[in-house]
ModelCIF file with pLDDT and N, C-alpha, C, O atoms, coordinates in Angstrom:
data_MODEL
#
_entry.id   MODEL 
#
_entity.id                         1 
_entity.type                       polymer 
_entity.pdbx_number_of_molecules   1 
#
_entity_poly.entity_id                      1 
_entity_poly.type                           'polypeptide(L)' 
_entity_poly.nstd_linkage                   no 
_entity_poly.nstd_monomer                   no 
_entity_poly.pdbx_seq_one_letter_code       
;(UNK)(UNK)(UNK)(UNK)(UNK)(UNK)(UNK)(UNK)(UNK)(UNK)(UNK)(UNK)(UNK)(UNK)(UNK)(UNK)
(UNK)(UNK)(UNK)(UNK)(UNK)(UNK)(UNK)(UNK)(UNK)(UNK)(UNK)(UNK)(UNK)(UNK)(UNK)(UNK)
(UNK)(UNK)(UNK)(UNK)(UNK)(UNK)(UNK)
;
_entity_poly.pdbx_seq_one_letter_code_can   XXXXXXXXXXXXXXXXXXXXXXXXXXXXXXXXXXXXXXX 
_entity_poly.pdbx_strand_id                 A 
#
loop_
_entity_poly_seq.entity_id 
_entity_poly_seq.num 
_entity_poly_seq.mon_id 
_entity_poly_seq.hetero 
1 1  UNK n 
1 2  UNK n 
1 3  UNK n 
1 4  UNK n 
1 5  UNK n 
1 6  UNK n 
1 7  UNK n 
1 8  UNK n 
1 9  UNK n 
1 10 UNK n 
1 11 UNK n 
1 12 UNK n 
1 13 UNK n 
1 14 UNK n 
1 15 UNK n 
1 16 UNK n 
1 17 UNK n 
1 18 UNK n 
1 19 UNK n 
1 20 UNK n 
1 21 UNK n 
1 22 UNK n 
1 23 UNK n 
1 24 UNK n 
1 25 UNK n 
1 26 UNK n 
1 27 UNK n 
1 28 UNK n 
1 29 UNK n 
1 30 UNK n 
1 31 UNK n 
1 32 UNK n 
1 33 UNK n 
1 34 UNK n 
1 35 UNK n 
1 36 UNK n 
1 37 UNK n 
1 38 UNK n 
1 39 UNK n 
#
_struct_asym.id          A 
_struct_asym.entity_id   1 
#
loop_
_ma_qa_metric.id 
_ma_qa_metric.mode 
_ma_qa_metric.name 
_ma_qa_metric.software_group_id 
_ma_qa_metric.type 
1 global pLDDT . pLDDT 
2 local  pLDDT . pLDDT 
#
_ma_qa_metric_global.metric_id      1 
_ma_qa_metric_global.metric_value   90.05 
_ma_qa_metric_global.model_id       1 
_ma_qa_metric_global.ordinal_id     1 
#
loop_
_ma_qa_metric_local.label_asym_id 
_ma_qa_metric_local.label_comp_id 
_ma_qa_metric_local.label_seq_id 
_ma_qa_metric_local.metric_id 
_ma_qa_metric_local.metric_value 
_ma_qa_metric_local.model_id 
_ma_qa_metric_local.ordinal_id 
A UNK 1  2 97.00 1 1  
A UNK 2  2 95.00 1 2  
A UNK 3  2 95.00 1 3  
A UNK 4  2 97.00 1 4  
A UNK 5  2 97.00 1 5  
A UNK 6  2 96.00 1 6  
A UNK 7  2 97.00 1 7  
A UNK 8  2 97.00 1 8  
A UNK 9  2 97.00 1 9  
A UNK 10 2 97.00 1 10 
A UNK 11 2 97.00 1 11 
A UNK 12 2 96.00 1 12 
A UNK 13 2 94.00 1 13 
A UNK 14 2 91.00 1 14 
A UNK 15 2 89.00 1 15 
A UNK 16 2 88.00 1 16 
A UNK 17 2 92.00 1 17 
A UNK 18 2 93.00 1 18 
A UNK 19 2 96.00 1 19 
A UNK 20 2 97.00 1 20 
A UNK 21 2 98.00 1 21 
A UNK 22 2 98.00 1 22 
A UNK 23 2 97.00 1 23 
A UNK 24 2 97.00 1 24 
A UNK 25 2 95.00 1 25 
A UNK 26 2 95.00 1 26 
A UNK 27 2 96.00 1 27 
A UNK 28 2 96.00 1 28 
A UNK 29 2 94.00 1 29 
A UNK 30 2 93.00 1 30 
A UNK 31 2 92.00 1 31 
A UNK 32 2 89.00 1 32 
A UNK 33 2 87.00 1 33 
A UNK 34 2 82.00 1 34 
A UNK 35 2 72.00 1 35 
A UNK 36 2 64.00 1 36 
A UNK 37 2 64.00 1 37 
A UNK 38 2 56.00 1 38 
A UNK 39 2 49.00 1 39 
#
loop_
_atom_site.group_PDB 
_atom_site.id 
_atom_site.type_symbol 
_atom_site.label_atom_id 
_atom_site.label_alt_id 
_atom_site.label_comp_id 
_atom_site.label_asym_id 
_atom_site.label_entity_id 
_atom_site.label_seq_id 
_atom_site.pdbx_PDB_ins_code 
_atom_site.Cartn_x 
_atom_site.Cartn_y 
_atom_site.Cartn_z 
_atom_site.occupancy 
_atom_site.B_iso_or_equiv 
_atom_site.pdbx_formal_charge 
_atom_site.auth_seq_id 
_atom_site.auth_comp_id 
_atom_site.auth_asym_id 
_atom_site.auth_atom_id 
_atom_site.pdbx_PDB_model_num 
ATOM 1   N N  . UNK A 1 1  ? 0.841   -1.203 0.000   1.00 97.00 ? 1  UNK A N  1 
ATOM 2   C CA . UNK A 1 1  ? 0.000   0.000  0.000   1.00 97.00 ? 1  UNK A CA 1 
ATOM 3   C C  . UNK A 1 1  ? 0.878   1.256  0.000   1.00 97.00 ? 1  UNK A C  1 
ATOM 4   O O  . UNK A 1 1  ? 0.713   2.252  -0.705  1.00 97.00 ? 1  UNK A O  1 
ATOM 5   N N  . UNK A 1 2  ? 1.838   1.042  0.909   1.00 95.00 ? 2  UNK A N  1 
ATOM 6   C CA . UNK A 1 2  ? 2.825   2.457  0.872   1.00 95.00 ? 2  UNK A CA 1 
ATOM 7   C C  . UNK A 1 2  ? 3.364   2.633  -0.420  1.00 95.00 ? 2  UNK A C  1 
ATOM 8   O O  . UNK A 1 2  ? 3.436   3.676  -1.071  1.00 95.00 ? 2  UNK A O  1 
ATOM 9   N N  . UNK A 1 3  ? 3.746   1.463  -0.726  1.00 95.00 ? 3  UNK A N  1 
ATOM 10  C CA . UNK A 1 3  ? 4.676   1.602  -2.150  1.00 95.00 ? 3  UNK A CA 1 
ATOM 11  C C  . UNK A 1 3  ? 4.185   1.749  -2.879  1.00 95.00 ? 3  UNK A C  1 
ATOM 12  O O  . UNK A 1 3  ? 4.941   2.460  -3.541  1.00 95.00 ? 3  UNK A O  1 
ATOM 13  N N  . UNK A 1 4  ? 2.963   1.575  -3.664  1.00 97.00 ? 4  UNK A N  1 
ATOM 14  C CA . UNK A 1 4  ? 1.741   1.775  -4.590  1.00 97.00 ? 4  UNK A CA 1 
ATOM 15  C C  . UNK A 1 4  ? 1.377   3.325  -4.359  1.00 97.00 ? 4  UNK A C  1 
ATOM 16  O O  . UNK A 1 4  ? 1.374   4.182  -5.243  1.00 97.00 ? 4  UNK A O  1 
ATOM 17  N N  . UNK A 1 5  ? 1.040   3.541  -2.853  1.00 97.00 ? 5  UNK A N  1 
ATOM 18  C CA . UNK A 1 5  ? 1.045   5.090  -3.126  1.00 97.00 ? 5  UNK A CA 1 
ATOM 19  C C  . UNK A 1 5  ? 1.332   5.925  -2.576  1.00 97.00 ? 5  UNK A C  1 
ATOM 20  O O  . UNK A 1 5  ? 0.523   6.564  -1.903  1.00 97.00 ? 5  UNK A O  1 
ATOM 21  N N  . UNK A 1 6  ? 2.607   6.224  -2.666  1.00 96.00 ? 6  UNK A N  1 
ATOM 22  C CA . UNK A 1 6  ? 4.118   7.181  -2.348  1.00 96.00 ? 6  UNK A CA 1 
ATOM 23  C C  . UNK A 1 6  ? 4.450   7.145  -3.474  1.00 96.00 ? 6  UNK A C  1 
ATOM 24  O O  . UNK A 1 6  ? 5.039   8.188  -3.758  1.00 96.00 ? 6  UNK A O  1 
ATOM 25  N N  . UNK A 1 7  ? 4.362   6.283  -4.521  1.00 97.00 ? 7  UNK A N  1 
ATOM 26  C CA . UNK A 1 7  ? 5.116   6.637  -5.668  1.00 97.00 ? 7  UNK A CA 1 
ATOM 27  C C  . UNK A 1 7  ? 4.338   6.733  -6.811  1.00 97.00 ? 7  UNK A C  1 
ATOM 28  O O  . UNK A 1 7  ? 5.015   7.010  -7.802  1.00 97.00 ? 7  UNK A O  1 
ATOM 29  N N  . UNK A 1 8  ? 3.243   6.610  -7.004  1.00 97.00 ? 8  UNK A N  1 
ATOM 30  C CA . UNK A 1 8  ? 2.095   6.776  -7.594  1.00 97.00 ? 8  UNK A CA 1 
ATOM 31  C C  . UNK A 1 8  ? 2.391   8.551  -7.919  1.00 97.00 ? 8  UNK A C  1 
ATOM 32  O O  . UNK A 1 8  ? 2.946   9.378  -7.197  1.00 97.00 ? 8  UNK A O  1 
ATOM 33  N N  . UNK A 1 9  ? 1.724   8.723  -9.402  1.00 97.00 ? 9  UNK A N  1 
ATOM 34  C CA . UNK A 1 9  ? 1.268   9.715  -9.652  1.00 97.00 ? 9  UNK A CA 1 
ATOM 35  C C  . UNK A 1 9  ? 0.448   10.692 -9.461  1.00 97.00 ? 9  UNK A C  1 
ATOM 36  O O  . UNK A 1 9  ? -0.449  10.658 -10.303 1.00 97.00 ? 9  UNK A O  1 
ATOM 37  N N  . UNK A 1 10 ? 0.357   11.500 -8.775  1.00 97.00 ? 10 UNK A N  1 
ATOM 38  C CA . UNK A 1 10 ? -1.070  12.681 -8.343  1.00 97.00 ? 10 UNK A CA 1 
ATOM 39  C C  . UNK A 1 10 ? -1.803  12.958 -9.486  1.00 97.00 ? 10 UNK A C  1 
ATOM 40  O O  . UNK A 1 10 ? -1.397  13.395 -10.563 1.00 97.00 ? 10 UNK A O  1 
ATOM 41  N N  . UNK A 1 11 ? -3.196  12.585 -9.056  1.00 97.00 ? 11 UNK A N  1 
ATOM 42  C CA . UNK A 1 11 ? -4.026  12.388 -10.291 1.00 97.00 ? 11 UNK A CA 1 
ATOM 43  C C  . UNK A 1 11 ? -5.217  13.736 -9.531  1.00 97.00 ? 11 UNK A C  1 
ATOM 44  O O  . UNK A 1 11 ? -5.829  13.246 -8.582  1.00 97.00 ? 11 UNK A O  1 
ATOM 45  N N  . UNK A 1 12 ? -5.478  14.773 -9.712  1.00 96.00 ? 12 UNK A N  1 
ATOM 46  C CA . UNK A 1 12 ? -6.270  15.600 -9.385  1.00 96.00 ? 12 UNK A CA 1 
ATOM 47  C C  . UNK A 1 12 ? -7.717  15.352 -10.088 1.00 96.00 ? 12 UNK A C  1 
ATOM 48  O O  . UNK A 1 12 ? -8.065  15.340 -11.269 1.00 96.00 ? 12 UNK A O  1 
ATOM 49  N N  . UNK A 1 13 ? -8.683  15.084 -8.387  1.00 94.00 ? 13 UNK A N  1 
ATOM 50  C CA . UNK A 1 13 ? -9.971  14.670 -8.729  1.00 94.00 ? 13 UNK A CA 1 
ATOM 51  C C  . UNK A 1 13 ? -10.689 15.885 -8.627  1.00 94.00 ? 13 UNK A C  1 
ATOM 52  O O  . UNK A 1 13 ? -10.606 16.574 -7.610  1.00 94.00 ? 13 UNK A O  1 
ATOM 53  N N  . UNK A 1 14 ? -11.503 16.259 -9.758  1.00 91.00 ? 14 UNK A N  1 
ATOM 54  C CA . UNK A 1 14 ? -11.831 17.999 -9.943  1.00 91.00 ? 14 UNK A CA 1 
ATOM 55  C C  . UNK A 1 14 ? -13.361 17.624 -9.342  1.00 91.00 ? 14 UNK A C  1 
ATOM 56  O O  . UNK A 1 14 ? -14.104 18.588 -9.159  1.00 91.00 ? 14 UNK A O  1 
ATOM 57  N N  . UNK A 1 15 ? -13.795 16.488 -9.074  1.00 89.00 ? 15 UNK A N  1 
ATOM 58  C CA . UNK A 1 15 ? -15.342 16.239 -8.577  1.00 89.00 ? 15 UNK A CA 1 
ATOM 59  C C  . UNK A 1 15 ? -15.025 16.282 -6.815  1.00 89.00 ? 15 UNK A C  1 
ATOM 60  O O  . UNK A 1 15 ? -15.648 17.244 -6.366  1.00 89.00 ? 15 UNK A O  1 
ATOM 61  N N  . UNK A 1 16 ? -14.534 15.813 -6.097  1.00 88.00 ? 16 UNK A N  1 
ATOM 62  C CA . UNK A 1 16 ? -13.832 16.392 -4.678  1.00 88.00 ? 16 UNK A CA 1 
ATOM 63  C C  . UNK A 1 16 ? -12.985 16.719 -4.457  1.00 88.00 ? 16 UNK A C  1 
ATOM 64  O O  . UNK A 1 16 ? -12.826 16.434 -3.270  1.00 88.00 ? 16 UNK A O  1 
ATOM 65  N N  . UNK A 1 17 ? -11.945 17.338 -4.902  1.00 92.00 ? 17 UNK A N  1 
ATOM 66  C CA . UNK A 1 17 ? -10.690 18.036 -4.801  1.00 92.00 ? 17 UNK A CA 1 
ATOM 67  C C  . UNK A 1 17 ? -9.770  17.313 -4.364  1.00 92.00 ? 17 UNK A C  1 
ATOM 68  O O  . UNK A 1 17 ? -8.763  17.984 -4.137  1.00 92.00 ? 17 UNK A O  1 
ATOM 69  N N  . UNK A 1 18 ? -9.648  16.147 -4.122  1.00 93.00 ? 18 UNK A N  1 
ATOM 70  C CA . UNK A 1 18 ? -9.249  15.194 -3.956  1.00 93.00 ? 18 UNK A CA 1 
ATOM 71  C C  . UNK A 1 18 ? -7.759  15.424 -5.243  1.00 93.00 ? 18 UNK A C  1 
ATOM 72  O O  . UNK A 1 18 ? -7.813  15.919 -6.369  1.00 93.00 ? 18 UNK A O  1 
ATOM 73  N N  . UNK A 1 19 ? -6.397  14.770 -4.399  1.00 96.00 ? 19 UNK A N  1 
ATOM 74  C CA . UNK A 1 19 ? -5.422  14.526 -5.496  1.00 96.00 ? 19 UNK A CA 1 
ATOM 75  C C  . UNK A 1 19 ? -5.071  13.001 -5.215  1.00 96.00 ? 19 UNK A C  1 
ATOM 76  O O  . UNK A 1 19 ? -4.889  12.821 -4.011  1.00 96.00 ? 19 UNK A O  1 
ATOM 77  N N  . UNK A 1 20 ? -4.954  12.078 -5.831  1.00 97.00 ? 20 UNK A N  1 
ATOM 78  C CA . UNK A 1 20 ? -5.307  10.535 -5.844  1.00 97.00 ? 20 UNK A CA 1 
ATOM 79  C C  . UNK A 1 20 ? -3.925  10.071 -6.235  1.00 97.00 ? 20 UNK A C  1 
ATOM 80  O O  . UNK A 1 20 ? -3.466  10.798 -7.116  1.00 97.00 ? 20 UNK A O  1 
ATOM 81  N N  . UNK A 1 21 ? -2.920  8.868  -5.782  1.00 98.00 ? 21 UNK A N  1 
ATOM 82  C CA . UNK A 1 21 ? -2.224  8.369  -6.714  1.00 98.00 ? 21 UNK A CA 1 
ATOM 83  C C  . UNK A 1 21 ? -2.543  7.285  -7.418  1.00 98.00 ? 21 UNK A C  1 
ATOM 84  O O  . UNK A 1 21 ? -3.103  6.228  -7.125  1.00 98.00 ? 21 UNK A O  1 
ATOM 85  N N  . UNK A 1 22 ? -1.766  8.039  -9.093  1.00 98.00 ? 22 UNK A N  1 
ATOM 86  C CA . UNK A 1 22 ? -2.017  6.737  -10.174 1.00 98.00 ? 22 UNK A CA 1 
ATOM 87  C C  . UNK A 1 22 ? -0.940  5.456  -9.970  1.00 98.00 ? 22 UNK A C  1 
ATOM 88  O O  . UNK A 1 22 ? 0.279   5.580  -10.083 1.00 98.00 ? 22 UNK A O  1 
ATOM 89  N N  . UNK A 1 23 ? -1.325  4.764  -9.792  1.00 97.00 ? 23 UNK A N  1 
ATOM 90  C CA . UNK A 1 23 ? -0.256  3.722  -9.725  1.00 97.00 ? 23 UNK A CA 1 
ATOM 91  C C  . UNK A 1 23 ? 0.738   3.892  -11.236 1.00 97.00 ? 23 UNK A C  1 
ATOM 92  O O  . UNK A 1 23 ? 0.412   4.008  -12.417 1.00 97.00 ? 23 UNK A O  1 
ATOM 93  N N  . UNK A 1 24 ? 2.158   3.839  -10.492 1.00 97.00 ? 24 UNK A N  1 
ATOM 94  C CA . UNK A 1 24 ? 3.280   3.593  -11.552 1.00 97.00 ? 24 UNK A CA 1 
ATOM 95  C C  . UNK A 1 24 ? 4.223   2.590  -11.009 1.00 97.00 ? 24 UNK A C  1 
ATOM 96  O O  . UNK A 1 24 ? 4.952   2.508  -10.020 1.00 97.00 ? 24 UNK A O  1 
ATOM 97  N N  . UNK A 1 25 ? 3.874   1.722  -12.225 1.00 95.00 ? 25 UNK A N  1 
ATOM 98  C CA . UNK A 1 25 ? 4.907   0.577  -11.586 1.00 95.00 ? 25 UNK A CA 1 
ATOM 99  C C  . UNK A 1 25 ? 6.412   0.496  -11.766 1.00 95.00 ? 25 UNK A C  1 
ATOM 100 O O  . UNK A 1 25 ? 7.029   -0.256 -11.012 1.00 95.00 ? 25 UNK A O  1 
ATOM 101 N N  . UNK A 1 26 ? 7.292   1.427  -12.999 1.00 95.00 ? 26 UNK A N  1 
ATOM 102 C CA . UNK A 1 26 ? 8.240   1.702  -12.597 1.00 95.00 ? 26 UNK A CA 1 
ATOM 103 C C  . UNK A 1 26 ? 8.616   2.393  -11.589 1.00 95.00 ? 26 UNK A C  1 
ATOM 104 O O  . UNK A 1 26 ? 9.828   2.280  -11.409 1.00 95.00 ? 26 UNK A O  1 
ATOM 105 N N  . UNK A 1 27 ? 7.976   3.225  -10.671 1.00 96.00 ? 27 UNK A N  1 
ATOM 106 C CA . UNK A 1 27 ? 8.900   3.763  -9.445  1.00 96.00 ? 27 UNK A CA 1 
ATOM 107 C C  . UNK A 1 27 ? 8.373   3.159  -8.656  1.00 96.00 ? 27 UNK A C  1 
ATOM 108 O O  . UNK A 1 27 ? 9.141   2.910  -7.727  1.00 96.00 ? 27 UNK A O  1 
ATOM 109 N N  . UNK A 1 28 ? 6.873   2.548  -8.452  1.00 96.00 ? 28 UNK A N  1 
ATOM 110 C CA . UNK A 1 28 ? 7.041   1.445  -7.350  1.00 96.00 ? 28 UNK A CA 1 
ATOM 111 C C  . UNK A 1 28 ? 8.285   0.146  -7.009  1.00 96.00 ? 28 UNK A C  1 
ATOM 112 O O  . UNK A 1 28 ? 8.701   -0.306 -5.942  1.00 96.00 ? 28 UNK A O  1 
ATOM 113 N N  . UNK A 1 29 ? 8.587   -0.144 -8.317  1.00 94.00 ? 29 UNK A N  1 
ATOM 114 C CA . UNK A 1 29 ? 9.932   -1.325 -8.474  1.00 94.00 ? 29 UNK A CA 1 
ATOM 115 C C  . UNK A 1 29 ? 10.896  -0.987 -7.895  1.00 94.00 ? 29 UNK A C  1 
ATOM 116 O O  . UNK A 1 29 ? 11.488  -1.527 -6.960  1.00 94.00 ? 29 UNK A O  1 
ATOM 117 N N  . UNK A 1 30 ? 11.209  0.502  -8.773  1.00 93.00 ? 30 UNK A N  1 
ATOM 118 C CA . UNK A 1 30 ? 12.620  1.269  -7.895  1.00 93.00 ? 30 UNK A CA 1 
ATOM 119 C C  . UNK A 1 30 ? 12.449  1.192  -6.547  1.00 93.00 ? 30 UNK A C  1 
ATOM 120 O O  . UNK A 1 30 ? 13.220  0.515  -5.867  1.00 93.00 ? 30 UNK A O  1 
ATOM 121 N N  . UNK A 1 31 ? 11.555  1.787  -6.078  1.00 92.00 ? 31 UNK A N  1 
ATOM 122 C CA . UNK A 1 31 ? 11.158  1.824  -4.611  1.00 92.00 ? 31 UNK A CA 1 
ATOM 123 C C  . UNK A 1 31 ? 11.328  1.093  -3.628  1.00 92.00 ? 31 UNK A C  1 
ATOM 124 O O  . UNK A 1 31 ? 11.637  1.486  -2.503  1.00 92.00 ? 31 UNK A O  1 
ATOM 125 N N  . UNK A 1 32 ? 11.024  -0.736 -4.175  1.00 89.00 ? 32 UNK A N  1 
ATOM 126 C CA . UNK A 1 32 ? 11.134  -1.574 -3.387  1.00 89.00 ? 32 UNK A CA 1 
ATOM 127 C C  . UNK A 1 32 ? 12.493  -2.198 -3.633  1.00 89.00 ? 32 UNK A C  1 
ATOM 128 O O  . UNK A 1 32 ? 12.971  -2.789 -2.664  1.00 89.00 ? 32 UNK A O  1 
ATOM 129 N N  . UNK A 1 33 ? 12.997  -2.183 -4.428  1.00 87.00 ? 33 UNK A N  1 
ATOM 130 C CA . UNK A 1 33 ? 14.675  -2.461 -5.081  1.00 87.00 ? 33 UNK A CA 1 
ATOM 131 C C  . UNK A 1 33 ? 15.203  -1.723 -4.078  1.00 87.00 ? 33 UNK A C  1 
ATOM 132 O O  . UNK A 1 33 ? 15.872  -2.371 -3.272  1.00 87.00 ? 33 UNK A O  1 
ATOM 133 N N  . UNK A 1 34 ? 15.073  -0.229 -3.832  1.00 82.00 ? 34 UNK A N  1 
ATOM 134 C CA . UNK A 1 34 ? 15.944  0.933  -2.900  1.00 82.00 ? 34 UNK A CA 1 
ATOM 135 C C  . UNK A 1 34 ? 16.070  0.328  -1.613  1.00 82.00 ? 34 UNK A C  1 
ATOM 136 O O  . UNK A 1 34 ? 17.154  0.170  -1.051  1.00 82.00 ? 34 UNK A O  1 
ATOM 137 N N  . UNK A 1 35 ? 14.823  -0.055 -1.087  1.00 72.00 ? 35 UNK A N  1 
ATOM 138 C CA . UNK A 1 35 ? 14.587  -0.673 0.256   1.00 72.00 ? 35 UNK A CA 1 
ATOM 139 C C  . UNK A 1 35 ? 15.160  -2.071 0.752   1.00 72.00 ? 35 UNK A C  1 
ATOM 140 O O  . UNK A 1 35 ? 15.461  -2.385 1.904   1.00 72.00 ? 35 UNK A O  1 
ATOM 141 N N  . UNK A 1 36 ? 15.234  -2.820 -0.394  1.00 64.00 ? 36 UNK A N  1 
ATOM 142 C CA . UNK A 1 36 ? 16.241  -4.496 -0.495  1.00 64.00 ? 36 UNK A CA 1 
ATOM 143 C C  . UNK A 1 36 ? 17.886  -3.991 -0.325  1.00 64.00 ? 36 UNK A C  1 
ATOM 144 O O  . UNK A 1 36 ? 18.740  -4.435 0.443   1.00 64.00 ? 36 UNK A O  1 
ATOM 145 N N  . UNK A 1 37 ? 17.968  -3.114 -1.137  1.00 64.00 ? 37 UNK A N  1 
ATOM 146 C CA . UNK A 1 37 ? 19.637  -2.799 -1.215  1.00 64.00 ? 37 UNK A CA 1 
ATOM 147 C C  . UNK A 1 37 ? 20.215  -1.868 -0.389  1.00 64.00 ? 37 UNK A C  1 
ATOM 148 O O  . UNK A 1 37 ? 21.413  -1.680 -0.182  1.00 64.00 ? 37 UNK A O  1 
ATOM 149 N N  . UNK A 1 38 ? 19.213  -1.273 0.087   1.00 56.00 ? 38 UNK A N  1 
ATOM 150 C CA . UNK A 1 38 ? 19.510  -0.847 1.833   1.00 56.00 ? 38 UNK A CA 1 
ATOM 151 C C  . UNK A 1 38 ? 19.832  -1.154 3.074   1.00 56.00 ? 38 UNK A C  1 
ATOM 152 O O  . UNK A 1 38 ? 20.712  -0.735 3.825   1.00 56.00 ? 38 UNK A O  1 
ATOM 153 N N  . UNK A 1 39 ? 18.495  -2.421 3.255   1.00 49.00 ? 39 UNK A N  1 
ATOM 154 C CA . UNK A 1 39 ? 18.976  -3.411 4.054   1.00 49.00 ? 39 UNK A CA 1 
ATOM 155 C C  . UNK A 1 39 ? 19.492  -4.603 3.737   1.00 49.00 ? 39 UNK A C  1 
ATOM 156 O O  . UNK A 1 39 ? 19.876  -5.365 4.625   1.00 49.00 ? 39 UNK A O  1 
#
């Protein structure tokens, strides 16, 4: 869930003002790659 959306795209919802992330699965990958080669 974090990783899906922290790195997700801000998708601005103009019906509640809401800014949403789009899932992107290249920086989710990076993301969890960063976190393996960390620890």
């Amino acid at each position: 869930r974090t990783l899906l959306t922290s790195t997700g795209d801000g998708i601005f919802d103009s019906r509640n003002g809401r800014t949403i992330p789009r899932v992107n699965g290249d920086a989710a990958l990076s993301a969890a790659l960063d976190i393996f080669s960390d620890g």
